[in-house]
PDB file of N, CA and C in Angstrom:
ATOM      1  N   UNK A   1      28.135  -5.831 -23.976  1.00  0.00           N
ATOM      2  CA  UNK A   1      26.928  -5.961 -24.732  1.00  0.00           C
ATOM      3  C   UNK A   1      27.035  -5.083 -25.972  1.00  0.00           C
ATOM      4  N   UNK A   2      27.369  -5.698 -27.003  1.00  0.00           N
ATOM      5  CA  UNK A   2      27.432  -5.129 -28.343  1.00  0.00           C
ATOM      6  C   UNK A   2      26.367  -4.079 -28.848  1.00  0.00           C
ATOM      7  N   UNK A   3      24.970  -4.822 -28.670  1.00  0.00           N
ATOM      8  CA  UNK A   3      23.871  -3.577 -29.098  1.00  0.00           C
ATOM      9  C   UNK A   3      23.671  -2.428 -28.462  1.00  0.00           C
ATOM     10  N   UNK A   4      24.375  -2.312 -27.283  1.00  0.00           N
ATOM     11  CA  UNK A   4      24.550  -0.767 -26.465  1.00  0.00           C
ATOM     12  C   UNK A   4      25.751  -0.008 -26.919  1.00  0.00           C
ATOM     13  N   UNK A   5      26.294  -0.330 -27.576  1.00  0.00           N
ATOM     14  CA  UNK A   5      27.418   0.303 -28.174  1.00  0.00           C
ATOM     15  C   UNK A   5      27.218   0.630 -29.824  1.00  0.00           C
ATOM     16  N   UNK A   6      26.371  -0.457 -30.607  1.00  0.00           N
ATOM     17  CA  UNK A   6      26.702  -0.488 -31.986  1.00  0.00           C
ATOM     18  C   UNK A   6      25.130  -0.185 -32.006  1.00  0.00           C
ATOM     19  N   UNK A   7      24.709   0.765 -33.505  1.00  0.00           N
ATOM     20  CA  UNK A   7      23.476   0.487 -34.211  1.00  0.00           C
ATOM     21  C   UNK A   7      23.235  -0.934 -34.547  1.00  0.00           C
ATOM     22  N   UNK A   8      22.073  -1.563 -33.755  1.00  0.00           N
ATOM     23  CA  UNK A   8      21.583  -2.925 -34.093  1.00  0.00           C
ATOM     24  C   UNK A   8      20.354  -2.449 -35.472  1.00  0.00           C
ATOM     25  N   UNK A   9      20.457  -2.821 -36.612  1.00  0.00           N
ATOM     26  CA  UNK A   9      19.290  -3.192 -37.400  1.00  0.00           C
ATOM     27  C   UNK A   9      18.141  -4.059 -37.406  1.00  0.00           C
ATOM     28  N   UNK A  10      17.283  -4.355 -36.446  1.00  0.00           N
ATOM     29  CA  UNK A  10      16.683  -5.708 -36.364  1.00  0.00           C
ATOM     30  C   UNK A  10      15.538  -5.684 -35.147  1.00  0.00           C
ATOM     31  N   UNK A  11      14.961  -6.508 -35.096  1.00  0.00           N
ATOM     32  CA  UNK A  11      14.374  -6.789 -34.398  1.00  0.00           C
ATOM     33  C   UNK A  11      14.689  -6.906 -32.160  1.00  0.00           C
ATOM     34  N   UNK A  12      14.967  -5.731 -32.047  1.00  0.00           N
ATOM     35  CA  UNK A  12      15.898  -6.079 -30.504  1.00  0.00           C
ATOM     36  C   UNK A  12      15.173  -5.307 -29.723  1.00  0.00           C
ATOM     37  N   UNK A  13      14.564  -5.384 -28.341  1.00  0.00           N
ATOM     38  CA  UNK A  13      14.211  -4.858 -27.413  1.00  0.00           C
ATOM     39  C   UNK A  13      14.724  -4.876 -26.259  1.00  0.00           C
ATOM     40  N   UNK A  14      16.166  -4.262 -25.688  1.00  0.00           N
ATOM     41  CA  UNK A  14      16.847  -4.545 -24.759  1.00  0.00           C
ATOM     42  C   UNK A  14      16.305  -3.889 -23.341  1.00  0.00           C
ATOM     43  N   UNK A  15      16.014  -3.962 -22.683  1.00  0.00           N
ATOM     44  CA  UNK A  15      15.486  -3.351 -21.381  1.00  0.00           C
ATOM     45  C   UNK A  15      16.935  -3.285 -20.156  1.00  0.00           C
ATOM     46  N   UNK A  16      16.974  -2.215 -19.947  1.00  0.00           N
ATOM     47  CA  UNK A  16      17.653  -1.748 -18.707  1.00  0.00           C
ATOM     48  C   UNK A  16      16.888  -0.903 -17.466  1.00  0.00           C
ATOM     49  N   UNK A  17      17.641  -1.601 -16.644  1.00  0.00           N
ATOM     50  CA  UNK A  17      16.845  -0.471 -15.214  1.00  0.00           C
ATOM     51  C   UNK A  17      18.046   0.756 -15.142  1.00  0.00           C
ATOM     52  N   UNK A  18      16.840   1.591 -14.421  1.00  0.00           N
ATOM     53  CA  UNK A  18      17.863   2.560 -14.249  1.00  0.00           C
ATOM     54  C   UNK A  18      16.837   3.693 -12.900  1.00  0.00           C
ATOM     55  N   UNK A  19      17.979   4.233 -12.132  1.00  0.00           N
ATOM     56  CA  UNK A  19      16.785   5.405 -10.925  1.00  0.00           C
ATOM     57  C   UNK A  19      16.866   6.445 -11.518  1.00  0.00           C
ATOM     58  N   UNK A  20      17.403   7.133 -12.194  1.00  0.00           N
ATOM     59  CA  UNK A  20      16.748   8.545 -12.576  1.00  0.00           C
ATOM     60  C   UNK A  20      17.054   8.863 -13.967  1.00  0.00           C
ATOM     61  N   UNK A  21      16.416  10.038 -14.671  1.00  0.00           N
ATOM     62  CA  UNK A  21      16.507  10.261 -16.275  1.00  0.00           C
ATOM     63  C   UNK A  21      17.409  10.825 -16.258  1.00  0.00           C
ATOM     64  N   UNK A  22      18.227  11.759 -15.649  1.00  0.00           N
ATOM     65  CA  UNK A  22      19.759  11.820 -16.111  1.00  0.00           C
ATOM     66  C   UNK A  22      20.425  10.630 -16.172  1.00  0.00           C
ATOM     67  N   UNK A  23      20.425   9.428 -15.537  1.00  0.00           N
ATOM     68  CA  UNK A  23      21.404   7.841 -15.788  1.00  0.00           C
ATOM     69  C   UNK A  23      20.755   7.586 -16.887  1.00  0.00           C
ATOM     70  N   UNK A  24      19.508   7.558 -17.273  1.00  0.00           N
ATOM     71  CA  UNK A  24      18.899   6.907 -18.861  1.00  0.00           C
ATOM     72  C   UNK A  24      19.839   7.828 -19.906  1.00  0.00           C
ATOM     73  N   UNK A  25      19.522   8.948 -20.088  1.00  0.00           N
ATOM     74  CA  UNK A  25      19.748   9.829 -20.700  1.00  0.00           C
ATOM     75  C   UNK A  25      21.627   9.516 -20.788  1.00  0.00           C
ATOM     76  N   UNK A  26      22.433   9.550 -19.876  1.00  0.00           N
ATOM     77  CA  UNK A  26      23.944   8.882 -19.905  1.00  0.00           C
ATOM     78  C   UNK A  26      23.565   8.010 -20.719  1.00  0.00           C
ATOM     79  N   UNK A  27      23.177   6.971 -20.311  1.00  0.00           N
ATOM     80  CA  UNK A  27      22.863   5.849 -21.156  1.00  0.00           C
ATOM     81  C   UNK A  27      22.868   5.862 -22.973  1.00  0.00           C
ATOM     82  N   UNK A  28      21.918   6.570 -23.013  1.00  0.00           N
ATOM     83  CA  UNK A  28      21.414   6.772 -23.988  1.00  0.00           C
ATOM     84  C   UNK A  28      22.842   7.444 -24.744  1.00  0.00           C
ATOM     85  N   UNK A  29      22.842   8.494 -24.795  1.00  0.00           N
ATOM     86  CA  UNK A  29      24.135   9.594 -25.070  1.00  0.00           C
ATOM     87  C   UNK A  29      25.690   8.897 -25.111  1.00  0.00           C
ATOM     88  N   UNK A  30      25.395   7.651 -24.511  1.00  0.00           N
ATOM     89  CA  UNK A  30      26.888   7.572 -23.922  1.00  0.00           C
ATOM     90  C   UNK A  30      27.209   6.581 -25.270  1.00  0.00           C
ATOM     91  N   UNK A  31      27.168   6.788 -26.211  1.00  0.00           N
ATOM     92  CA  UNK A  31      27.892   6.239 -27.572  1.00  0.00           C
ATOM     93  C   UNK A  31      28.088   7.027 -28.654  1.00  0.00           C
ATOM     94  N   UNK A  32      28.954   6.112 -29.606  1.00  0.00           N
ATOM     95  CA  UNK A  32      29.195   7.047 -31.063  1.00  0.00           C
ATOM     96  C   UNK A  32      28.401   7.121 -32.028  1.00  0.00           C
ATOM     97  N   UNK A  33      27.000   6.496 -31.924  1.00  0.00           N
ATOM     98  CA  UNK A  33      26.113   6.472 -32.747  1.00  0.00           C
ATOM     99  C   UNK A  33      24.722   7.540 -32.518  1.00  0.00           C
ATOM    100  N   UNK A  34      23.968   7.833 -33.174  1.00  0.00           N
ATOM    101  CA  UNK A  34      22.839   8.200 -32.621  1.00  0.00           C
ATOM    102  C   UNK A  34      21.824   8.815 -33.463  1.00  0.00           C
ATOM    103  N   UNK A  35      21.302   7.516 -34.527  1.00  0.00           N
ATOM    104  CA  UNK A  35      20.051   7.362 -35.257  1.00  0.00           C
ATOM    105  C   UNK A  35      18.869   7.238 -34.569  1.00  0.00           C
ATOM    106  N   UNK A  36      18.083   7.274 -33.735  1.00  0.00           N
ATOM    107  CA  UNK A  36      16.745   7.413 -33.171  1.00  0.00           C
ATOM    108  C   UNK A  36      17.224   6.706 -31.880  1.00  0.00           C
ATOM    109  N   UNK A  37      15.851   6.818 -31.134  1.00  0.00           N
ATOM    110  CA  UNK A  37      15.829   6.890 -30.030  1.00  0.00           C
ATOM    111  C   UNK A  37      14.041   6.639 -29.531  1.00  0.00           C
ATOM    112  N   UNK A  38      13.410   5.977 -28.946  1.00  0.00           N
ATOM    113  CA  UNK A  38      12.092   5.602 -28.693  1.00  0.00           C
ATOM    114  C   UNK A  38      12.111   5.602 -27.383  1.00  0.00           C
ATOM    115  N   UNK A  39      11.233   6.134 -27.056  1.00  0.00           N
ATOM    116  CA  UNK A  39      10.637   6.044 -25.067  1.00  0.00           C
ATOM    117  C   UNK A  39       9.391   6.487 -25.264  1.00  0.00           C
ATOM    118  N   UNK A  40       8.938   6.006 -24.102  1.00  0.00           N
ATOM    119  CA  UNK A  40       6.977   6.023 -23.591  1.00  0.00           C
ATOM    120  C   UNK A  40       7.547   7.131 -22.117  1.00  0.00           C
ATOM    121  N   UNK A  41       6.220   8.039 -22.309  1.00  0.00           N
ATOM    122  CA  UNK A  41       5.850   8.828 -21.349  1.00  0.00           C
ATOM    123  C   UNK A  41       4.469   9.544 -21.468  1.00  0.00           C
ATOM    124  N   UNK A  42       3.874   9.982 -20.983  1.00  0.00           N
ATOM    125  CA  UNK A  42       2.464  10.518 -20.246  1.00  0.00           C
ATOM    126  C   UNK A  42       2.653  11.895 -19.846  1.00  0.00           C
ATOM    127  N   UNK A  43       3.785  12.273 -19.691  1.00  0.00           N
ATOM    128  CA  UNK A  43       4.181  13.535 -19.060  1.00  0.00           C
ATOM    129  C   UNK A  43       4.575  14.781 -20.459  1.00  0.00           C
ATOM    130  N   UNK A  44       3.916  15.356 -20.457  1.00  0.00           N
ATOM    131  CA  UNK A  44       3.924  16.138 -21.674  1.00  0.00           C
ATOM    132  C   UNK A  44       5.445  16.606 -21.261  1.00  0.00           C
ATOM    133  N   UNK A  45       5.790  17.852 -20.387  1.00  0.00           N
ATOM    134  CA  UNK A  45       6.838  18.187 -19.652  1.00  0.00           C
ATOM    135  C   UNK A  45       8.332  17.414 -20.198  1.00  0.00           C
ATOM    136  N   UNK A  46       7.961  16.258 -19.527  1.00  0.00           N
ATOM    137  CA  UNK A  46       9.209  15.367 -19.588  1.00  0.00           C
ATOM    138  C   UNK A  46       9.595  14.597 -20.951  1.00  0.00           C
ATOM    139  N   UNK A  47       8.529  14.009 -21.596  1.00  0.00           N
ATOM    140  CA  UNK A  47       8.624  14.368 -23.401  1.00  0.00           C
ATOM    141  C   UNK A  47       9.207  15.341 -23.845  1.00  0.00           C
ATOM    142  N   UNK A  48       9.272  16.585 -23.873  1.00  0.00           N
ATOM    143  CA  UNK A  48      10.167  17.558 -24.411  1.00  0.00           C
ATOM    144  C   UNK A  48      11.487  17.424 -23.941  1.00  0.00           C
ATOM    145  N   UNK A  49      11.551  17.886 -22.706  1.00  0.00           N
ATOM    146  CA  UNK A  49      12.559  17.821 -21.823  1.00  0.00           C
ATOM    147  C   UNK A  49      13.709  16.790 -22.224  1.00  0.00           C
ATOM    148  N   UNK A  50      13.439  15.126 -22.208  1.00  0.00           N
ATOM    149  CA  UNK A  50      13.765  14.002 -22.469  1.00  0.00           C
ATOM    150  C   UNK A  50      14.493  14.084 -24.049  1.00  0.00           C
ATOM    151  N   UNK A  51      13.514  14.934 -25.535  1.00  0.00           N
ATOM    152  CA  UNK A  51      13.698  14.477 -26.235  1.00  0.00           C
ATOM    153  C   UNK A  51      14.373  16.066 -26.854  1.00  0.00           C
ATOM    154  N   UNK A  52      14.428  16.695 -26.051  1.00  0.00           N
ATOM    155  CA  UNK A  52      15.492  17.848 -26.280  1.00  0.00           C
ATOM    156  C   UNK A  52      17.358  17.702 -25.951  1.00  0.00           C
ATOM    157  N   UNK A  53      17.019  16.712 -24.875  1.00  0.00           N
ATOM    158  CA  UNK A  53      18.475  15.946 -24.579  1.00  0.00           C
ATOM    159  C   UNK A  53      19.105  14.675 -25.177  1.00  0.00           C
ATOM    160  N   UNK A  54      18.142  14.142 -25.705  1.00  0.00           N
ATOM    161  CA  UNK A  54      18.763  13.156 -26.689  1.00  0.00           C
ATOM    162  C   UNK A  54      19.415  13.167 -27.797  1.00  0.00           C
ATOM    163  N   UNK A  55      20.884  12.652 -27.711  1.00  0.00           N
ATOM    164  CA  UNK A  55      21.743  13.199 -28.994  1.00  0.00           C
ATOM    165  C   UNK A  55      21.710  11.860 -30.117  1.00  0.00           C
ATOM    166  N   UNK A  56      19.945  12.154 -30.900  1.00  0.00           N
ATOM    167  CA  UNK A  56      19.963  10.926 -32.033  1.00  0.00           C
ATOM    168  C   UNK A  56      18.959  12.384 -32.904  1.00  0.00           C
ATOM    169  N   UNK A  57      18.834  11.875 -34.222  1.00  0.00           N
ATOM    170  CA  UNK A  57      17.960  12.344 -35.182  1.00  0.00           C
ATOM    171  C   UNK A  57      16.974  12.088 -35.622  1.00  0.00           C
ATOM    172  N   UNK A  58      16.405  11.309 -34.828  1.00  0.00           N
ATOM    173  CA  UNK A  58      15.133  10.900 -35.061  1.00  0.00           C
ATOM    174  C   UNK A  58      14.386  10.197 -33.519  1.00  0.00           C
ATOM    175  N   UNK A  59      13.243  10.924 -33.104  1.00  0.00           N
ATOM    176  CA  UNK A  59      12.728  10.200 -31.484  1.00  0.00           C
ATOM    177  C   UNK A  59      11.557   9.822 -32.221  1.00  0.00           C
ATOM    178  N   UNK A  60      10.748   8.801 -31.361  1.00  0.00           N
ATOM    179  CA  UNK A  60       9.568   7.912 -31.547  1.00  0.00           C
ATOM    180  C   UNK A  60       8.987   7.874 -29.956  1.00  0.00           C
ATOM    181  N   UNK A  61       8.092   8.573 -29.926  1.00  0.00           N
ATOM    182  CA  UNK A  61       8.170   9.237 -28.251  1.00  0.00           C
ATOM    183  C   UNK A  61       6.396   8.406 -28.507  1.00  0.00           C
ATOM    184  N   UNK A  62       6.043   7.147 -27.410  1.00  0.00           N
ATOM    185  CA  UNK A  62       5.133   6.337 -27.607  1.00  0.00           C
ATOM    186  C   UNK A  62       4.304   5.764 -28.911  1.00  0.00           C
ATOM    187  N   UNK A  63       5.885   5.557 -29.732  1.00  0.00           N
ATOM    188  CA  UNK A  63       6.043   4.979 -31.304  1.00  0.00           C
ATOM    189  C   UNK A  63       6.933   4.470 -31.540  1.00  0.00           C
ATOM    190  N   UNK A  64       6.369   3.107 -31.937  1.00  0.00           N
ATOM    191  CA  UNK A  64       7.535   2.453 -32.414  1.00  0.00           C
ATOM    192  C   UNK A  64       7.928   2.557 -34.219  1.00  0.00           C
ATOM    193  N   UNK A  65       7.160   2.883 -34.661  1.00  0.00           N
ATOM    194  CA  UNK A  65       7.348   3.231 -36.322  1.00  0.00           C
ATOM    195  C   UNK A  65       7.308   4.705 -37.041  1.00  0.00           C
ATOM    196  N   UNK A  66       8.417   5.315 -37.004  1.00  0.00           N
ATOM    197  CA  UNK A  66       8.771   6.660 -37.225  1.00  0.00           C
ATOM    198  C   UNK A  66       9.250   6.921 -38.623  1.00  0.00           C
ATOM    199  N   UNK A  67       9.398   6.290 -39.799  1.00  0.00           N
ATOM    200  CA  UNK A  67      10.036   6.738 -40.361  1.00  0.00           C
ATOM    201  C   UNK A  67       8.585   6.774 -41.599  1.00  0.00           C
ATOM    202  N   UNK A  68       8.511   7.757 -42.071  1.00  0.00           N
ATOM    203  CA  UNK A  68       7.603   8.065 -43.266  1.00  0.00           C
ATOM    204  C   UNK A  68       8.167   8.839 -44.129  1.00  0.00           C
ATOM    205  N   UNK A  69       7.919   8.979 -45.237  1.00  0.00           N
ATOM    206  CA  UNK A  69       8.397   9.802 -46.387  1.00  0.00           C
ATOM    207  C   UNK A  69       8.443  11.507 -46.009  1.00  0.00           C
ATOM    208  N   UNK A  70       7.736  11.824 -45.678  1.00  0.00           N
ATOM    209  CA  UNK A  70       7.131  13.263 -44.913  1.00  0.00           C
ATOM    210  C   UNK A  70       8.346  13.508 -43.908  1.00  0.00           C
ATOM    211  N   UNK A  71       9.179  12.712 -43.353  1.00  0.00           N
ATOM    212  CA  UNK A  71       9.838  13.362 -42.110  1.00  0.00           C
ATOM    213  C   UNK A  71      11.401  13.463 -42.694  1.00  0.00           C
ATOM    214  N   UNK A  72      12.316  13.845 -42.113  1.00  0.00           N
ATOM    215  CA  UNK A  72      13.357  13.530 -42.983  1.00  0.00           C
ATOM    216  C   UNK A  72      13.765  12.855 -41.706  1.00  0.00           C
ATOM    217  N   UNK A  73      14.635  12.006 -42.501  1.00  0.00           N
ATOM    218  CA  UNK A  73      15.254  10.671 -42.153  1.00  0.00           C
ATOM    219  C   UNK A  73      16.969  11.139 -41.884  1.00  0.00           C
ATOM    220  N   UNK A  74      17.563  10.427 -41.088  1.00  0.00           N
ATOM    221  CA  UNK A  74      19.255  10.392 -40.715  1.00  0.00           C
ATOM    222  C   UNK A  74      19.428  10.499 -38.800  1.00  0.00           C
ATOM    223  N   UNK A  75      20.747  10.964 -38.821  1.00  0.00           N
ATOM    224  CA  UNK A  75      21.305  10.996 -37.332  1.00  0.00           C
ATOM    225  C   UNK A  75      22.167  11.778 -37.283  1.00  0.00           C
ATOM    226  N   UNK A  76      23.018  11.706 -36.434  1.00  0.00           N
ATOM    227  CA  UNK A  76      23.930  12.340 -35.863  1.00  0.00           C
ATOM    228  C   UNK A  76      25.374  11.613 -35.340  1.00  0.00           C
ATOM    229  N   UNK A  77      26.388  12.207 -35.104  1.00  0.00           N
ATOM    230  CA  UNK A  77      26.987  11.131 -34.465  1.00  0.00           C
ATOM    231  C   UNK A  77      27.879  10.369 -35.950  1.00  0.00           C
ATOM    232  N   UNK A  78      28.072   9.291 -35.902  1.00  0.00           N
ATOM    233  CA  UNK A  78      28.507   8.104 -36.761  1.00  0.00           C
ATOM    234  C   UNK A  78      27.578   7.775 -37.449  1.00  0.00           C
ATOM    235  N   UNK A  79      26.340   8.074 -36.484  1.00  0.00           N
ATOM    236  CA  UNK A  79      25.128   7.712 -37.615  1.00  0.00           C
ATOM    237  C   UNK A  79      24.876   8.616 -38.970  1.00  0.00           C
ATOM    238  N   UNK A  80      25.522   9.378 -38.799  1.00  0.00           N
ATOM    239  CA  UNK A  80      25.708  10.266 -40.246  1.00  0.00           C
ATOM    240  C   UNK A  80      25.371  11.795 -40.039  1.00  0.00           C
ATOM    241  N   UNK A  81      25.328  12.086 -41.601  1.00  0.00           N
ATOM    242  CA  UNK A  81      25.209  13.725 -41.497  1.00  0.00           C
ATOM    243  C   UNK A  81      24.199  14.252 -42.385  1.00  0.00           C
ATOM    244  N   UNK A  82      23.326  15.308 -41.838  1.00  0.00           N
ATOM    245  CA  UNK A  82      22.522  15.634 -42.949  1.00  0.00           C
ATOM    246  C   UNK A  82      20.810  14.544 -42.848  1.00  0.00           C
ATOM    247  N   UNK A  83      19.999  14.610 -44.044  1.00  0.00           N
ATOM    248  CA  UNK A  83      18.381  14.176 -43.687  1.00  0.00           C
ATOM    249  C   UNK A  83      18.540  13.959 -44.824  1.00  0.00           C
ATOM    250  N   UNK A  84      17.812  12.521 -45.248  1.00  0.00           N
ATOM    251  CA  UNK A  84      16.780  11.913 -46.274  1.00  0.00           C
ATOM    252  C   UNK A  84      15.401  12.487 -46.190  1.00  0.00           C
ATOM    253  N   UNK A  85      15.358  12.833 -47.359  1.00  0.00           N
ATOM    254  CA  UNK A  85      13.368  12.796 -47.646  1.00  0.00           C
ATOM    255  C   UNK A  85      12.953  13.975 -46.896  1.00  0.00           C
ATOM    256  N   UNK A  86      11.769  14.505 -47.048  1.00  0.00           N
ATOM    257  CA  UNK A  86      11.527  15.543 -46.637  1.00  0.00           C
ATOM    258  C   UNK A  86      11.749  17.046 -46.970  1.00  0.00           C
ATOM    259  N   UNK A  87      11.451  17.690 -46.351  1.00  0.00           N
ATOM    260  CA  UNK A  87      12.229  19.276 -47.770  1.00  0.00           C
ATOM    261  C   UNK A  87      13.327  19.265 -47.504  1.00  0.00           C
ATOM    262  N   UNK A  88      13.997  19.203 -45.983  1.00  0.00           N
ATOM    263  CA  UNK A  88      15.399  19.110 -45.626  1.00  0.00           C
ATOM    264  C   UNK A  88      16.834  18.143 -46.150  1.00  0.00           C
ATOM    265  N   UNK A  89      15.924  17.180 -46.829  1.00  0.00           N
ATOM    266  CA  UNK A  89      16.814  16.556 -47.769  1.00  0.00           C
ATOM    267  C   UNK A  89      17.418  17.335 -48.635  1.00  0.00           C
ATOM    268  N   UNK A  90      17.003  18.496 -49.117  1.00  0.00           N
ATOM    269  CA  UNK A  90      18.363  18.974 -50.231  1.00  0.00           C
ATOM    270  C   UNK A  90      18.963  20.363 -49.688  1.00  0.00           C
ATOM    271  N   UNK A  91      18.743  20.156 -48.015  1.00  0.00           N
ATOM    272  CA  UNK A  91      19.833  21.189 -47.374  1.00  0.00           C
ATOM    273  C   UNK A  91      20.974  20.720 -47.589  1.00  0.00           C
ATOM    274  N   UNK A  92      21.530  19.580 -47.959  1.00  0.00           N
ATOM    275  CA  UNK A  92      23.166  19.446 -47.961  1.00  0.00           C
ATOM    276  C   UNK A  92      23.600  19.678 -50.092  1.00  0.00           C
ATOM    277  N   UNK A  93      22.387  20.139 -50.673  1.00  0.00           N
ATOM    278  CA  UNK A  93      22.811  20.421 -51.522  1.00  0.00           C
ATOM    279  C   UNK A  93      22.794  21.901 -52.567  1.00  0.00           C
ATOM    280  N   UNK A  94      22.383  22.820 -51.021  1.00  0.00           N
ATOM    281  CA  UNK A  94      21.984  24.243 -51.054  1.00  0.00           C
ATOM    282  C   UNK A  94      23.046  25.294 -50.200  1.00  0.00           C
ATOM    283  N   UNK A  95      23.695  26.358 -50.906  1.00  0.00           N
ATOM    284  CA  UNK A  95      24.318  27.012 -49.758  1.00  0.00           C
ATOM    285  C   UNK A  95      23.173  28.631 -49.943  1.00  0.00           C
ATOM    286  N   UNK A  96      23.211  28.524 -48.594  1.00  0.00           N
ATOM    287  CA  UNK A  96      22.036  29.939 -47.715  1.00  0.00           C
ATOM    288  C   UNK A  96      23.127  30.680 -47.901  1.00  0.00           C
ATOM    289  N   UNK A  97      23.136  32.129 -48.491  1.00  0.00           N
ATOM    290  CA  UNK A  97      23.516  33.423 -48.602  1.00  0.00           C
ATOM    291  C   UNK A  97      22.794  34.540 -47.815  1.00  0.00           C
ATOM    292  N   UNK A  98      23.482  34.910 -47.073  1.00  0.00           N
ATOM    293  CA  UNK A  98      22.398  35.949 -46.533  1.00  0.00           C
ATOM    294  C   UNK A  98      22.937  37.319 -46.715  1.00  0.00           C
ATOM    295  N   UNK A  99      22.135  38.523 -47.091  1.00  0.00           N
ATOM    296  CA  UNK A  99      22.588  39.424 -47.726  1.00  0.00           C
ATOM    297  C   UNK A  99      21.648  40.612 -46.915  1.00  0.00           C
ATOM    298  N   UNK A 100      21.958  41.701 -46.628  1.00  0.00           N
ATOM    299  CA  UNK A 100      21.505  42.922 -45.311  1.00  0.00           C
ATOM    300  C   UNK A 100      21.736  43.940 -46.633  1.00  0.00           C
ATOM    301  N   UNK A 101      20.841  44.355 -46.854  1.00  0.00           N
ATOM    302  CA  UNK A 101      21.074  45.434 -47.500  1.00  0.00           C
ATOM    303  C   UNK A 101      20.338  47.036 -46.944  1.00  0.00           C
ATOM    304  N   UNK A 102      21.610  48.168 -46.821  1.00  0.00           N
ATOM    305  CA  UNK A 102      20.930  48.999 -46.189  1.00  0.00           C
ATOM    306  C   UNK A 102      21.111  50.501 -46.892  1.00  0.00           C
ATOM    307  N   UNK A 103      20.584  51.416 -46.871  1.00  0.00           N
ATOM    308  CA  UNK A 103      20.567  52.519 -47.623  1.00  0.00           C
ATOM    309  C   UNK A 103      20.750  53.044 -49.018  1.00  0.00           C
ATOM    310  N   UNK A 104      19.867  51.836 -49.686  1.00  0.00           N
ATOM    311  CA  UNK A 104      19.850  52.294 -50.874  1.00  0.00           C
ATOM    312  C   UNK A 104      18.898  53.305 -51.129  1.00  0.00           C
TER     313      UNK A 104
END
């Protein structure tokens, strides 16, 4: 199945079963891509939990439309490097110096 392996662009809602959130979470993780990621839950707990282990750059956690000007945009993975839009957009065109200065 191609769209479990490749970023699909489009319109696709693939449904898999699965018994526990470590096999989703494999699931999920278990490719070279990893631009967003969407799941429904109720469980405040397991929302974090869930979307602290997901290796994409963008979650939609009981949303299906995530991308606004305000957030920065990208992935991880193959899916790329670095964020569109947002203030974090011109971290890839800033180098942080950090400088300790002591006993003057």
């Amino acid at each position: 199945m191609l769209f479990s392996q490749e970023e699909t662009f489009g319109p696709l809602a693939p449904i898999y079963r699965f018994s526990s959130e470590e096999e989703v979470l494999a699931l999920a993780n278990g490719t070279r891509v990893g631009l967003a990621a969407y799941f429904y839950s109720n469980d405040l707990a397991q929302v974090w939990r869930v979307a602290r282990q997901l290796k994409v750059g963008m979650i939609g956690v009981n949303e299906g439309l995530i991308s606004t000007c305000e957030a920065p945009f990208g992935g991880v993975k193959e899916s790329g490097l670095g964020r569109e839009g947002s203030h974090f957009g011109v971290d890839e065109f800033v180098d942080v110096k950090y400088i300790c200065l002591g006993g003057l």
